[in-house]
PDB file of N, CA and C in Angstrom:
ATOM      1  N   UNK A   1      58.515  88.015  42.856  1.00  0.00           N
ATOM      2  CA  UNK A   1      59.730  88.563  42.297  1.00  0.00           C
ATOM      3  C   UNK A   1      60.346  89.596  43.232  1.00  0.00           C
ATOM      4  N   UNK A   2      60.185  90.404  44.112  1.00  0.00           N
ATOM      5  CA  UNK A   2      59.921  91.481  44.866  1.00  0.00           C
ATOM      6  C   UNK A   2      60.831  91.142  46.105  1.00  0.00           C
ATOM      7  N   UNK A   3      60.548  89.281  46.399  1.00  0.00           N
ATOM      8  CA  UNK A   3      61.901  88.631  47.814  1.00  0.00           C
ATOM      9  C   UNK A   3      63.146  88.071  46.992  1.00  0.00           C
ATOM     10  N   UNK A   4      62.603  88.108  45.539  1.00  0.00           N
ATOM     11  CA  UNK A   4      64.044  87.919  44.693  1.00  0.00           C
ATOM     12  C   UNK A   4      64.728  89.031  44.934  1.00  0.00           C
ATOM     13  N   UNK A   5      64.181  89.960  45.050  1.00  0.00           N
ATOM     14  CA  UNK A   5      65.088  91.399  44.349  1.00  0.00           C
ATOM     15  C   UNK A   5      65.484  91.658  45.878  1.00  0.00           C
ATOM     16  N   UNK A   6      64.898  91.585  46.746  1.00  0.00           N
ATOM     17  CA  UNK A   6      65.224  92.427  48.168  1.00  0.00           C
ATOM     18  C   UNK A   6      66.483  91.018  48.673  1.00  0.00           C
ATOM     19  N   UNK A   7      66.154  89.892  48.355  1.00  0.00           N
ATOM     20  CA  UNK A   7      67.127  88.905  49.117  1.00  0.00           C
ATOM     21  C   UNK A   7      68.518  88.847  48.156  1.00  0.00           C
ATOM     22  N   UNK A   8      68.238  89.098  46.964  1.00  0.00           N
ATOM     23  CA  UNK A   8      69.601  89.071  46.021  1.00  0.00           C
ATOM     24  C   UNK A   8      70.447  90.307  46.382  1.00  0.00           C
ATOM     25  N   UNK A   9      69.606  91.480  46.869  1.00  0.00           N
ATOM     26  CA  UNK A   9      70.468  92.651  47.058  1.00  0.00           C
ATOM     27  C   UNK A   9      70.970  92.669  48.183  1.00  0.00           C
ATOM     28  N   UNK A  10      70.447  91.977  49.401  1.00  0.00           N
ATOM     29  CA  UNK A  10      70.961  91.311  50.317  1.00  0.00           C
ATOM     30  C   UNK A  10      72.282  90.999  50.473  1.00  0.00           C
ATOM     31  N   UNK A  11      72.355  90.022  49.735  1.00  0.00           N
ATOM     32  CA  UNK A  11      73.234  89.075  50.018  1.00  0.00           C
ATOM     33  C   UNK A  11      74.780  89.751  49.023  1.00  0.00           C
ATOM     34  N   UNK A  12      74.149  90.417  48.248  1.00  0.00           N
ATOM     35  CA  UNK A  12      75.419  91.434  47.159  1.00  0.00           C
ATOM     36  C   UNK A  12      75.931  92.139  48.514  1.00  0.00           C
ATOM     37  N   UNK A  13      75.109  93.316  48.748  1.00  0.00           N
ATOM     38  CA  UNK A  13      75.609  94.163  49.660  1.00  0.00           C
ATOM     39  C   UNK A  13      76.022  93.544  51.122  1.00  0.00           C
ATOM     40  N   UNK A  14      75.838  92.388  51.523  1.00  0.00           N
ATOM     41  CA  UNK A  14      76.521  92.042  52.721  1.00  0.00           C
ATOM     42  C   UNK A  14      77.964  90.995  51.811  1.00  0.00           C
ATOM     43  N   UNK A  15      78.322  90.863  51.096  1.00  0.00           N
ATOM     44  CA  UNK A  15      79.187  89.884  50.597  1.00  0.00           C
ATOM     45  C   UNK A  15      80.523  91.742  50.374  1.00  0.00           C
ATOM     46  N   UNK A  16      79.932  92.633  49.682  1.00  0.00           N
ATOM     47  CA  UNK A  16      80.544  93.805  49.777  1.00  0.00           C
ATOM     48  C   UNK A  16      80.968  94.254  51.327  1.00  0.00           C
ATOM     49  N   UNK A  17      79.913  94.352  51.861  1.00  0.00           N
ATOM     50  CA  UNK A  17      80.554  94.692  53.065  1.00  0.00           C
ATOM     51  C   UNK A  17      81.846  93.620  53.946  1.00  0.00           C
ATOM     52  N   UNK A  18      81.462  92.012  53.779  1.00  0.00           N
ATOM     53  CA  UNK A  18      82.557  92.183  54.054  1.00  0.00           C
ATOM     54  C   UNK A  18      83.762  91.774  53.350  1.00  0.00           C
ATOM     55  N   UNK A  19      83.653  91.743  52.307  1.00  0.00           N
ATOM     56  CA  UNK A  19      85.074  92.079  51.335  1.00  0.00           C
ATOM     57  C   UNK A  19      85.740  93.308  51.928  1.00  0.00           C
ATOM     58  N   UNK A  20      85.025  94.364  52.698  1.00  0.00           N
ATOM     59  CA  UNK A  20      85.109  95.756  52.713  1.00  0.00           C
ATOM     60  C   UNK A  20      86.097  95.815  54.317  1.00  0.00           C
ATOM     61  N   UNK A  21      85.760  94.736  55.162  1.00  0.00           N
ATOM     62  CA  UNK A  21      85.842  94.765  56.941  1.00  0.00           C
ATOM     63  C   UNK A  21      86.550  93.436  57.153  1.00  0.00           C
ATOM     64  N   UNK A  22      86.354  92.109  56.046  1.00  0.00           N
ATOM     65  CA  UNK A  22      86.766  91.097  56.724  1.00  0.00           C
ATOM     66  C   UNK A  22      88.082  90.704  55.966  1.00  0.00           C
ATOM     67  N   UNK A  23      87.776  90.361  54.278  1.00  0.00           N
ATOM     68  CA  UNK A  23      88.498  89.907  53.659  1.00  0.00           C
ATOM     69  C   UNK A  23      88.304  89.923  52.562  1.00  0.00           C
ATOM     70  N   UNK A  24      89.051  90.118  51.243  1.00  0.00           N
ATOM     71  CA  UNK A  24      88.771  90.604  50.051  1.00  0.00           C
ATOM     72  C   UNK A  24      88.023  89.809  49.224  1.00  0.00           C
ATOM     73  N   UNK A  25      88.219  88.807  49.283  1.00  0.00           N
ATOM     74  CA  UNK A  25      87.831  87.342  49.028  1.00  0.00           C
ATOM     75  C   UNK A  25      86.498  87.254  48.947  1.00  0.00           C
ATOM     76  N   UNK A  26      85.882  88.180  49.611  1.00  0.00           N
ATOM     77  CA  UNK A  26      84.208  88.006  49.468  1.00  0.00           C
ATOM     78  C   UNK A  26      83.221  88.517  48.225  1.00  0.00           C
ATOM     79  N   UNK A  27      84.657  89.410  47.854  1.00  0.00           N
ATOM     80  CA  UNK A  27      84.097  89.881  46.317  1.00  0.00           C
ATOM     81  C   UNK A  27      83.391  88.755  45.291  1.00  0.00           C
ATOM     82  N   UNK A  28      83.805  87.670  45.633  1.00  0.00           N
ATOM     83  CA  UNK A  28      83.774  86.085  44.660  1.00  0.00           C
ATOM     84  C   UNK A  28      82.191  86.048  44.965  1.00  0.00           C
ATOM     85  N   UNK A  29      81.787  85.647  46.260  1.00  0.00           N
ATOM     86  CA  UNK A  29      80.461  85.379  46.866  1.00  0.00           C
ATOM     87  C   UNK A  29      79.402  86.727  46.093  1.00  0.00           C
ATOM     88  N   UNK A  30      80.003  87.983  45.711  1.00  0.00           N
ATOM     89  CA  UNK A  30      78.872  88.916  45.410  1.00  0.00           C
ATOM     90  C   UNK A  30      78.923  88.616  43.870  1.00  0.00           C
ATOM     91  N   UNK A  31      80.007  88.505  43.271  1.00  0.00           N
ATOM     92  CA  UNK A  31      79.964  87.890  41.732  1.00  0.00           C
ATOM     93  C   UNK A  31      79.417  86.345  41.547  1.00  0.00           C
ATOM     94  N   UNK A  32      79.210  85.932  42.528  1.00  0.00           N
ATOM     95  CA  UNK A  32      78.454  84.636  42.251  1.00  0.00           C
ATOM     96  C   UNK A  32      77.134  84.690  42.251  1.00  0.00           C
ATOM     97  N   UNK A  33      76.388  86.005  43.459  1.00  0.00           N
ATOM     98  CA  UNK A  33      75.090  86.031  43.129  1.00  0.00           C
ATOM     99  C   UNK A  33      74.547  86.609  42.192  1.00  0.00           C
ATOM    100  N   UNK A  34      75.511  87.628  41.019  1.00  0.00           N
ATOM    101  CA  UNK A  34      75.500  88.498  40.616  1.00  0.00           C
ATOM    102  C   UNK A  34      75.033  87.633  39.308  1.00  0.00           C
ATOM    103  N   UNK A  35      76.097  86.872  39.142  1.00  0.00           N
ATOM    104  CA  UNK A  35      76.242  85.955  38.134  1.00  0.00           C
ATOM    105  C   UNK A  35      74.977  85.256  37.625  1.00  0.00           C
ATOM    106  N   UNK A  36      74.545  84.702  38.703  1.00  0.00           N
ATOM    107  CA  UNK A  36      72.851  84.218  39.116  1.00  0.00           C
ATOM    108  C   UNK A  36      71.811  84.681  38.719  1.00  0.00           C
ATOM    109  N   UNK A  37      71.783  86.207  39.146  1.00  0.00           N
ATOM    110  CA  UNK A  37      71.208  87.180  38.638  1.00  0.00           C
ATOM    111  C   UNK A  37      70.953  87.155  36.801  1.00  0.00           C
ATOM    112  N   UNK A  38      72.357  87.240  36.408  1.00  0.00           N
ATOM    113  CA  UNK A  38      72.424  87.453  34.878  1.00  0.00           C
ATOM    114  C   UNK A  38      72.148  86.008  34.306  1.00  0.00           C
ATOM    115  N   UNK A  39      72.423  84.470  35.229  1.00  0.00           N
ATOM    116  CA  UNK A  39      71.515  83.983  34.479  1.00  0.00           C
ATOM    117  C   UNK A  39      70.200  83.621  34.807  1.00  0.00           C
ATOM    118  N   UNK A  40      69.754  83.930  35.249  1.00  0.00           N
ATOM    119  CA  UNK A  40      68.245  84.058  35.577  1.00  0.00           C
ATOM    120  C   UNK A  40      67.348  84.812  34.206  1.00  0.00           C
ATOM    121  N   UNK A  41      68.490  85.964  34.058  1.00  0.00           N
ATOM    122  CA  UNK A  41      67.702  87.192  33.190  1.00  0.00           C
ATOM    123  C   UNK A  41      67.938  86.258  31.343  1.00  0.00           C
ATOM    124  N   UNK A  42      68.975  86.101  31.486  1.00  0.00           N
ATOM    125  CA  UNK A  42      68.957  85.003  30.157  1.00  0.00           C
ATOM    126  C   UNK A  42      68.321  83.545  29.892  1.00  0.00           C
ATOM    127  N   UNK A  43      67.836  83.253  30.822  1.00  0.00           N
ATOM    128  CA  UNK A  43      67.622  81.773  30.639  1.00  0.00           C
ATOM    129  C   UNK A  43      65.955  81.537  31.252  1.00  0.00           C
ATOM    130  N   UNK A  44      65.637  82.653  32.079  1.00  0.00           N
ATOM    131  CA  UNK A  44      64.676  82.748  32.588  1.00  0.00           C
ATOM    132  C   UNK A  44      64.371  81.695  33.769  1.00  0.00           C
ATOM    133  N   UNK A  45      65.172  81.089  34.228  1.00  0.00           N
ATOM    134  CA  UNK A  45      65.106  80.121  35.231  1.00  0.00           C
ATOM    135  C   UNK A  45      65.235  80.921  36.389  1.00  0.00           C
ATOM    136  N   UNK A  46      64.983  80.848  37.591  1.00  0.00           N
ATOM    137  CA  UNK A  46      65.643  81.567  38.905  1.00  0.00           C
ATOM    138  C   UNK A  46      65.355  80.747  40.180  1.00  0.00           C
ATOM    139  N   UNK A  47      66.610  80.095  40.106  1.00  0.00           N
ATOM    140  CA  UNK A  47      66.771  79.259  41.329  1.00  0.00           C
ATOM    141  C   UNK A  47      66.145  79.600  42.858  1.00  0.00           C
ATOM    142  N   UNK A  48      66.366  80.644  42.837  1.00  0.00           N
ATOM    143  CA  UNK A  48      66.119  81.262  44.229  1.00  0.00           C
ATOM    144  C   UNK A  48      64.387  81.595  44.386  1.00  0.00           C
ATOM    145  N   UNK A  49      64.265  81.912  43.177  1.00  0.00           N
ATOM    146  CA  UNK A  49      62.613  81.951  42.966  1.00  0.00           C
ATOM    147  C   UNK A  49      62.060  80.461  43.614  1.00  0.00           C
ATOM    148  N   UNK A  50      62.482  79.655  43.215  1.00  0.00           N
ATOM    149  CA  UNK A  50      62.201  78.463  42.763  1.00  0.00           C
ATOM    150  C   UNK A  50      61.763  77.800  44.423  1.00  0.00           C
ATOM    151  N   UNK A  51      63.206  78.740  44.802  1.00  0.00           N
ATOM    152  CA  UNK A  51      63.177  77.933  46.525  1.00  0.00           C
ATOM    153  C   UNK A  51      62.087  78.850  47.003  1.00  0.00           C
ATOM    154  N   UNK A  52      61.888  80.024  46.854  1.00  0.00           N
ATOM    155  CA  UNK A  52      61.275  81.290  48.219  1.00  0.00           C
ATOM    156  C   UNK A  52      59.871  80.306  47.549  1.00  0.00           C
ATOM    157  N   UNK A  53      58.960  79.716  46.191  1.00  0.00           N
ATOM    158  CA  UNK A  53      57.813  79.141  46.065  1.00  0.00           C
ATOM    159  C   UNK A  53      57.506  78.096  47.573  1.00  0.00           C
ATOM    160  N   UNK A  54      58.339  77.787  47.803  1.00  0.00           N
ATOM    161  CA  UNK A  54      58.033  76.356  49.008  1.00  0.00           C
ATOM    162  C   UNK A  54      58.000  76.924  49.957  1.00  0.00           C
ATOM    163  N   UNK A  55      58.515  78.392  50.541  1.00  0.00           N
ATOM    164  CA  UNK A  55      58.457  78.681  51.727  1.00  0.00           C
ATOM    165  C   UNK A  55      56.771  78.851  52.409  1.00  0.00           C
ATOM    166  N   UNK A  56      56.881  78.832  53.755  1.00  0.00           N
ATOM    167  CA  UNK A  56      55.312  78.996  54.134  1.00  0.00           C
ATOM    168  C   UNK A  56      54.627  80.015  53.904  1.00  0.00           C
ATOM    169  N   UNK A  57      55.623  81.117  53.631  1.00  0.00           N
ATOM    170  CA  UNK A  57      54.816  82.659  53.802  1.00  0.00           C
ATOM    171  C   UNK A  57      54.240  82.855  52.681  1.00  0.00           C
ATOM    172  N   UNK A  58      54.799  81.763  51.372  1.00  0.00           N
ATOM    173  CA  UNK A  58      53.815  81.345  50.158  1.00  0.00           C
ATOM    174  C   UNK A  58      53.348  80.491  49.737  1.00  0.00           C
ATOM    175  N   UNK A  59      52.578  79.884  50.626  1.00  0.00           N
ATOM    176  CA  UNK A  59      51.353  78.977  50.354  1.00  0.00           C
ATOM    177  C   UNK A  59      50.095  79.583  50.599  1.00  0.00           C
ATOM    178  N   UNK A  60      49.188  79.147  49.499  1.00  0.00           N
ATOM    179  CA  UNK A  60      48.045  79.353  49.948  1.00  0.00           C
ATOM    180  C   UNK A  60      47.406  78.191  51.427  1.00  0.00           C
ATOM    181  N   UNK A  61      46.700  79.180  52.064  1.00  0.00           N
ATOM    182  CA  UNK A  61      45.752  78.515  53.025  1.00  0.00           C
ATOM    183  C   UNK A  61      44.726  77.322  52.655  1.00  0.00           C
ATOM    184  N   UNK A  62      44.560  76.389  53.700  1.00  0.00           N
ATOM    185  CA  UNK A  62      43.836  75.181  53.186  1.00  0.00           C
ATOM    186  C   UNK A  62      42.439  76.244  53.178  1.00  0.00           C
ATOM    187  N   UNK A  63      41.671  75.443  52.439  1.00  0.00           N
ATOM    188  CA  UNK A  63      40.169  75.748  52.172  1.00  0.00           C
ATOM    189  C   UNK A  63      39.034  75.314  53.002  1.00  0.00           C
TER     190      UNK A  63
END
């Protein structure tokens, strides 16, 4: 839960920044992860969870 929280805040605060430097428009991209966020917390599903499970840095080692 811990690369949920650090990669979701991620991606908020760089979608802010550049709404902030590039174009306003990016506000959409931080309300979309945001959005994600809130349904995750209602529905208990979390996509992003779902993906970081397959990555290598979480697998267990063969035996």
């Amino acid at each position: 839960m811990r690369q949920v929280q650090i990669i979701a805040r991620a991606l908020v605060l760089t979608g802010v920044l550049l709404s902030r430097f590039v174009a306003p428009g990016f506000l959409g991209y931080s309300a979309f992860i945001g959005a994600g966020l809130m349904f995750a917390g209602v529905t208990g599903w979390c996509g992003m969870a779902n993906l970081l499970r397959f990555m290598p840095w979480n697998q267990r080692p063969a035996a």
